[in-house]
N, C-alpha and C. Protein backbone atom coordinates (compact mmCIF):
# COMPACT_ATOMS: atom_id res chain seq x y z
N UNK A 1 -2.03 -25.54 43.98
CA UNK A 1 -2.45 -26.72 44.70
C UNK A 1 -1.74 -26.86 46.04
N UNK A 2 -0.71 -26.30 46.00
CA UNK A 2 0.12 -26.09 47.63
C UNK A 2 -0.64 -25.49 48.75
N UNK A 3 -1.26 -24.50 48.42
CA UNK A 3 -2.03 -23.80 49.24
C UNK A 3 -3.20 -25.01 49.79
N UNK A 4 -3.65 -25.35 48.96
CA UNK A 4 -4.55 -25.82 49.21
C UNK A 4 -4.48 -27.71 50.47
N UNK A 5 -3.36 -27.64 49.57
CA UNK A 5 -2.71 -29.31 50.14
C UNK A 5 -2.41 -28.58 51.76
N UNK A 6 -1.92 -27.40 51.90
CA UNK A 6 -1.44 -27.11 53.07
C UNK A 6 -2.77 -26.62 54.10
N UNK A 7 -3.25 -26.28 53.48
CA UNK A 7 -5.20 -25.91 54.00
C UNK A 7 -5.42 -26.91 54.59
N UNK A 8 -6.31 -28.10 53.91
CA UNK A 8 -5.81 -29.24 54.16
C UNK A 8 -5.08 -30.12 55.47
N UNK A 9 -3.89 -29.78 55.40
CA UNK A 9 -3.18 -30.77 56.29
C UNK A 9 -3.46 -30.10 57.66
N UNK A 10 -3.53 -28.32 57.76
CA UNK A 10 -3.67 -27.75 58.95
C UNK A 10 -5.38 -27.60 59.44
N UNK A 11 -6.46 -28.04 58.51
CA UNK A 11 -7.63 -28.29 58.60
C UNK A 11 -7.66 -29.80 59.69
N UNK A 12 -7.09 -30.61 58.96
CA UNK A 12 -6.88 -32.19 59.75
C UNK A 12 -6.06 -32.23 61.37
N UNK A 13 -4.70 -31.26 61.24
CA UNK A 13 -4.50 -31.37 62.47
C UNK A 13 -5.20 -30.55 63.54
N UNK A 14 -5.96 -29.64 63.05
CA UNK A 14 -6.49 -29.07 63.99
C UNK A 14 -7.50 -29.47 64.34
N UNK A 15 -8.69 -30.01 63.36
CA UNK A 15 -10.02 -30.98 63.90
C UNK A 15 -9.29 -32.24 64.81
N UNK A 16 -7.91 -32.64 64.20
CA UNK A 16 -7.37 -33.91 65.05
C UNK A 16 -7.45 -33.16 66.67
N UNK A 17 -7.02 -32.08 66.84
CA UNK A 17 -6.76 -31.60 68.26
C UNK A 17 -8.00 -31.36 69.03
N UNK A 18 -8.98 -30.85 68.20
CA UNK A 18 -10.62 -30.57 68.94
C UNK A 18 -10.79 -31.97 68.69
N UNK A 19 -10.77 -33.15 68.24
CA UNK A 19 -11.63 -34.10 68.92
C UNK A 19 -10.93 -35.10 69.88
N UNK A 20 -9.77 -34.46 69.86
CA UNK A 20 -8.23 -35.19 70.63
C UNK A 20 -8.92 -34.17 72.51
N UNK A 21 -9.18 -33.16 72.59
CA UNK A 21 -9.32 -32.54 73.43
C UNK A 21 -11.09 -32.59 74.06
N UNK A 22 -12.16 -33.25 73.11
CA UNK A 22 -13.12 -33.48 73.47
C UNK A 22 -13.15 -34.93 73.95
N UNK A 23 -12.15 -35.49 73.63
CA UNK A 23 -12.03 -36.89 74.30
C UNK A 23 -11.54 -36.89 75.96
N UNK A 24 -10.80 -35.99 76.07
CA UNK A 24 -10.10 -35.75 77.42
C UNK A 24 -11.45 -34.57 78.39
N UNK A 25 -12.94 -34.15 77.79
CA UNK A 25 -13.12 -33.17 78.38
C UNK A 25 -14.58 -34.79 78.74
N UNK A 26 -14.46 -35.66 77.73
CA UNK A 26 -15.82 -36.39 77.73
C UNK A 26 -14.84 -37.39 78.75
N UNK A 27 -13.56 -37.90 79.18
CA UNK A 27 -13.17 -38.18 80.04
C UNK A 27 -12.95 -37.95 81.75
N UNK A 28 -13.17 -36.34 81.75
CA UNK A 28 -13.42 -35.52 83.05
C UNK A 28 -15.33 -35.78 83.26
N UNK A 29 -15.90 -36.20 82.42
CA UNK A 29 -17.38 -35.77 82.86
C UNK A 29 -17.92 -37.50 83.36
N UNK A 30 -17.11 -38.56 82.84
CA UNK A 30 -17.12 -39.52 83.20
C UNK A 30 -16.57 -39.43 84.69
N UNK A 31 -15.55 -39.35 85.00
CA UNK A 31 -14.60 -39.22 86.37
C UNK A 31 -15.89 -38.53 87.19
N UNK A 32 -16.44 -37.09 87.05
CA UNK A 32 -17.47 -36.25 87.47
C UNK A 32 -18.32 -36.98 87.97
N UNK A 33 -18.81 -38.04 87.26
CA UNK A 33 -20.47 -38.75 87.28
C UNK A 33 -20.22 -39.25 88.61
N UNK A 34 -18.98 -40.10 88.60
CA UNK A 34 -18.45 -41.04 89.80
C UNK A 34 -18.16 -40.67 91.20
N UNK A 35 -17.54 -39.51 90.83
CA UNK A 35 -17.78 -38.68 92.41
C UNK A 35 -19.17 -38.05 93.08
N UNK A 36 -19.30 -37.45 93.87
CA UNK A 36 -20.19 -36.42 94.75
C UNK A 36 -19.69 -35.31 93.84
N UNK A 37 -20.33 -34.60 92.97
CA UNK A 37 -19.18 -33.16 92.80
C UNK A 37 -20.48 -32.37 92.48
N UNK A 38 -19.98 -31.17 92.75
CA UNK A 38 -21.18 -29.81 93.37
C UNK A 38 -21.41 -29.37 91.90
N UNK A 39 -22.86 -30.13 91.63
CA UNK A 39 -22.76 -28.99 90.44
C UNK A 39 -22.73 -27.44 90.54
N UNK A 40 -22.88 -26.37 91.22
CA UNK A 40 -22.38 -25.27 90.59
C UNK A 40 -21.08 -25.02 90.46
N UNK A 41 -20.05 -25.89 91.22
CA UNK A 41 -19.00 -25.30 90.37
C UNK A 41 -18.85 -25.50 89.09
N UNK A 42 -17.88 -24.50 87.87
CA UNK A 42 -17.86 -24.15 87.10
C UNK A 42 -17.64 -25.18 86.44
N UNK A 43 -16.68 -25.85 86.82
CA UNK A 43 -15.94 -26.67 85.82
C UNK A 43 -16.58 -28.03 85.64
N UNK A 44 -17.49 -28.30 86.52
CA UNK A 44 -18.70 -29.20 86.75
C UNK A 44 -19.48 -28.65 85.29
N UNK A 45 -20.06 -27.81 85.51
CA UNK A 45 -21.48 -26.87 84.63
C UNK A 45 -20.16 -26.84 83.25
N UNK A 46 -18.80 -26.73 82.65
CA UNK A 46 -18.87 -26.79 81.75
C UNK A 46 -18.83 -27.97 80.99
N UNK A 47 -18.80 -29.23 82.49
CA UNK A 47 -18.24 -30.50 81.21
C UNK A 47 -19.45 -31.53 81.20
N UNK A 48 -20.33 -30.33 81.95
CA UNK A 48 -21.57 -31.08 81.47
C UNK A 48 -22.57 -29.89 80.45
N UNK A 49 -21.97 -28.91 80.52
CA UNK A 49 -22.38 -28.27 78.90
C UNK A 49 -21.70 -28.73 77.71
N UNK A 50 -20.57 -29.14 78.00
CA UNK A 50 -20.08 -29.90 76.74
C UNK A 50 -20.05 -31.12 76.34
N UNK A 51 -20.56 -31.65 77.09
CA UNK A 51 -20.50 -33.61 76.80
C UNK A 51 -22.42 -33.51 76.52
N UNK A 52 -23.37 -33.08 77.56
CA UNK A 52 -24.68 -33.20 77.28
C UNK A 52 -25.61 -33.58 76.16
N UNK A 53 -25.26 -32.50 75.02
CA UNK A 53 -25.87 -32.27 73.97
C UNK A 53 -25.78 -33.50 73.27
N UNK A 54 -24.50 -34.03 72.99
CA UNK A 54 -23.59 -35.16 72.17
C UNK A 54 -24.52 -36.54 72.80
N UNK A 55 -24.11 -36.49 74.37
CA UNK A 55 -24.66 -37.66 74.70
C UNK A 55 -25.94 -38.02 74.78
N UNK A 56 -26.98 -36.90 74.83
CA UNK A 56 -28.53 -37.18 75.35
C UNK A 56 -28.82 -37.10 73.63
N UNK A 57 -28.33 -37.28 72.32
CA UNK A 57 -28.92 -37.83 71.44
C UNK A 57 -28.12 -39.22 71.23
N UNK A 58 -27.44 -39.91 71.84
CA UNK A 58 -26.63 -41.41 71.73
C UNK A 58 -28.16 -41.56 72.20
N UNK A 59 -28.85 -41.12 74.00
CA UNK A 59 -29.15 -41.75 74.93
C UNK A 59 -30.75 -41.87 74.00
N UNK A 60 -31.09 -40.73 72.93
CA UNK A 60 -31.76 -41.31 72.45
C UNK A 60 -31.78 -41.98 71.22
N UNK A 61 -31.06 -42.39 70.73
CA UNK A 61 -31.01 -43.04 69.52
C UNK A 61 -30.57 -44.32 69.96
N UNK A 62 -29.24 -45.08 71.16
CA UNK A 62 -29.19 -46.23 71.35
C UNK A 62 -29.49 -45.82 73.31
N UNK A 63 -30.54 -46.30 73.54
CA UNK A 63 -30.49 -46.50 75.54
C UNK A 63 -30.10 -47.55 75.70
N UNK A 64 -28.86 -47.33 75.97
CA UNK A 64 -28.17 -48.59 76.52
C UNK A 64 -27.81 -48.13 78.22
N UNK A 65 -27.97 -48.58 78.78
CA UNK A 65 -27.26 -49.30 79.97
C UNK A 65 -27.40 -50.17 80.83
N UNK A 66 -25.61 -50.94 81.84
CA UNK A 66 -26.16 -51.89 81.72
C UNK A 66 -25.41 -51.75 83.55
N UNK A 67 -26.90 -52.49 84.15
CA UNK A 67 -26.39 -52.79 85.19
C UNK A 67 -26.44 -51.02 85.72
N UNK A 68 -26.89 -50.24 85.31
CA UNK A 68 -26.71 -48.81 85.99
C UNK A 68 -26.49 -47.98 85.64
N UNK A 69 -25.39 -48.26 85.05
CA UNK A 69 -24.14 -47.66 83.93
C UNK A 69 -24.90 -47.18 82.41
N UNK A 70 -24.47 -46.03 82.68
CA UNK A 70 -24.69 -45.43 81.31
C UNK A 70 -23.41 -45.71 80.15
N UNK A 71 -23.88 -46.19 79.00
CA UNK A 71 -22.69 -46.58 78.05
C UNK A 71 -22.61 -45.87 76.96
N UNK A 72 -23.74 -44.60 77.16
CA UNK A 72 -23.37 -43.41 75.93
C UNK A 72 -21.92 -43.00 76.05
N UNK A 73 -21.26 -42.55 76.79
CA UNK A 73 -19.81 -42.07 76.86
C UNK A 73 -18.94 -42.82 76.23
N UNK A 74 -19.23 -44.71 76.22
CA UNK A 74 -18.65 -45.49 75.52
C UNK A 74 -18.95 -45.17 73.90
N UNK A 75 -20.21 -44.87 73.15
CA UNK A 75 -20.21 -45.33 72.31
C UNK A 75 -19.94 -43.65 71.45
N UNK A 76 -20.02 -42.59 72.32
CA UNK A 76 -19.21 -41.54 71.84
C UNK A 76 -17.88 -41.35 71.65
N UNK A 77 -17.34 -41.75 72.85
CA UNK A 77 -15.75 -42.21 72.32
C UNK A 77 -15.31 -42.84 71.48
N UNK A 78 -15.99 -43.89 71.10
CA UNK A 78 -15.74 -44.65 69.58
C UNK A 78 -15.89 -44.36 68.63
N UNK A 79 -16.96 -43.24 68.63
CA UNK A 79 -17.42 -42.00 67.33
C UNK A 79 -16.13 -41.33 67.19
N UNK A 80 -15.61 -40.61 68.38
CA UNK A 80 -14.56 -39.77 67.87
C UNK A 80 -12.98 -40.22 67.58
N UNK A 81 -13.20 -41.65 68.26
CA UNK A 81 -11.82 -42.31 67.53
C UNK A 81 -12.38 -42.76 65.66
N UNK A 82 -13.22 -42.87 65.18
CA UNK A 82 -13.64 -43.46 63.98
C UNK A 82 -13.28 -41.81 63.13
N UNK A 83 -13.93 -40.94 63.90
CA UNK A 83 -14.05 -39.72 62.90
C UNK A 83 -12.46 -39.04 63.24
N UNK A 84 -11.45 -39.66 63.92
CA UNK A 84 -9.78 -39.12 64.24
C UNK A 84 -9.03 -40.00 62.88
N UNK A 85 -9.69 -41.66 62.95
CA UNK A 85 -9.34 -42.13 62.10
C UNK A 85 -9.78 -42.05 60.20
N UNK A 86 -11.00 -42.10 60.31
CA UNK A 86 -11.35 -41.85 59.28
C UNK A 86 -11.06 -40.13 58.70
N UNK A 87 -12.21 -39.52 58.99
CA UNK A 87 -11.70 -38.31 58.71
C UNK A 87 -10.51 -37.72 58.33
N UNK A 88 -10.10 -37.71 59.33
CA UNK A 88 -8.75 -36.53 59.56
C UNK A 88 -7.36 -37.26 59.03
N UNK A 89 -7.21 -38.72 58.82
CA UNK A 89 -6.41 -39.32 58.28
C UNK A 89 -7.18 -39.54 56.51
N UNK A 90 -7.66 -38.63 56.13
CA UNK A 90 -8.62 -38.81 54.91
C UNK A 90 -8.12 -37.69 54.43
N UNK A 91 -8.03 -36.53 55.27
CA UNK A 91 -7.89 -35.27 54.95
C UNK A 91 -6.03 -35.09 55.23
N UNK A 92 -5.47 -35.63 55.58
CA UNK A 92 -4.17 -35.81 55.81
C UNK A 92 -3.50 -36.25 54.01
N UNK A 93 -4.21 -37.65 53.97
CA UNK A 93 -3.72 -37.76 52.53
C UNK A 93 -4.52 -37.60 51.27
N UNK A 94 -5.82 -37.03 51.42
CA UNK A 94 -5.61 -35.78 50.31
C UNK A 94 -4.52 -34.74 50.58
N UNK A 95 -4.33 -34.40 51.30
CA UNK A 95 -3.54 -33.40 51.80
C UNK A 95 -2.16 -33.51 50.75
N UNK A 96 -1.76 -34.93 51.05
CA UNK A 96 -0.44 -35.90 50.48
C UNK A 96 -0.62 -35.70 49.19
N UNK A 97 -1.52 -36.08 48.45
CA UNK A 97 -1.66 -36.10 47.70
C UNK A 97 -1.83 -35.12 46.42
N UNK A 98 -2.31 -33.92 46.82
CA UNK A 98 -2.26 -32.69 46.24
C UNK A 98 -1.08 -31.77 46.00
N UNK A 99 0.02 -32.66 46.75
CA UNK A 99 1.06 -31.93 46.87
C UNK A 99 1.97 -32.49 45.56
């Protein structure tokens, strides 16, 4: 059961870090929107290959915005704080618990 409890705890911190690091990449594509910025550069084209997919099914399941403003980015960020909290603090103490 050690193995497994330890599976586990390094399963949780590491999904904790990919959605800890998709929060900071869905934070650059926000900043992005607000400027002039060239889409072909790269780093443009990746953080809108990586935020896109996520957000254009929020944009269709809730169209919200208000005043201009797109508020999918809002209501994705709240997804991945729910699934940092729930989740991965779920899988933390099973984790605890198996031990």
């Amino acid at each position: 059961m050690l193995i497994i409890a330890n599976f586990l705890a390094a399963l949780a911190q590491v999904l904790d870090y990919i959605l800890w690091a998709y929060v900071w990449i869905l934070l650059g594509r926000v900043v992005i929107s607000w400027v002039n910025a060239d889409p072909a550069n790269p780093i443009v084209r990746f953080l809108y290959a990586a935020t896109e997919p996520v957000l254009e099914r929020v944009r269709r399941l809730l169209p919200l915005q208000a005043g201009g403003f797109d508020l999918s980015p809002i209501i994705v960020w709240i997804a991945v704080i729910f699934l940092q909290r729930f989740i991965v603090r779920s899988l933390y103490d099973l984790a605890h618990t198996l031990r």
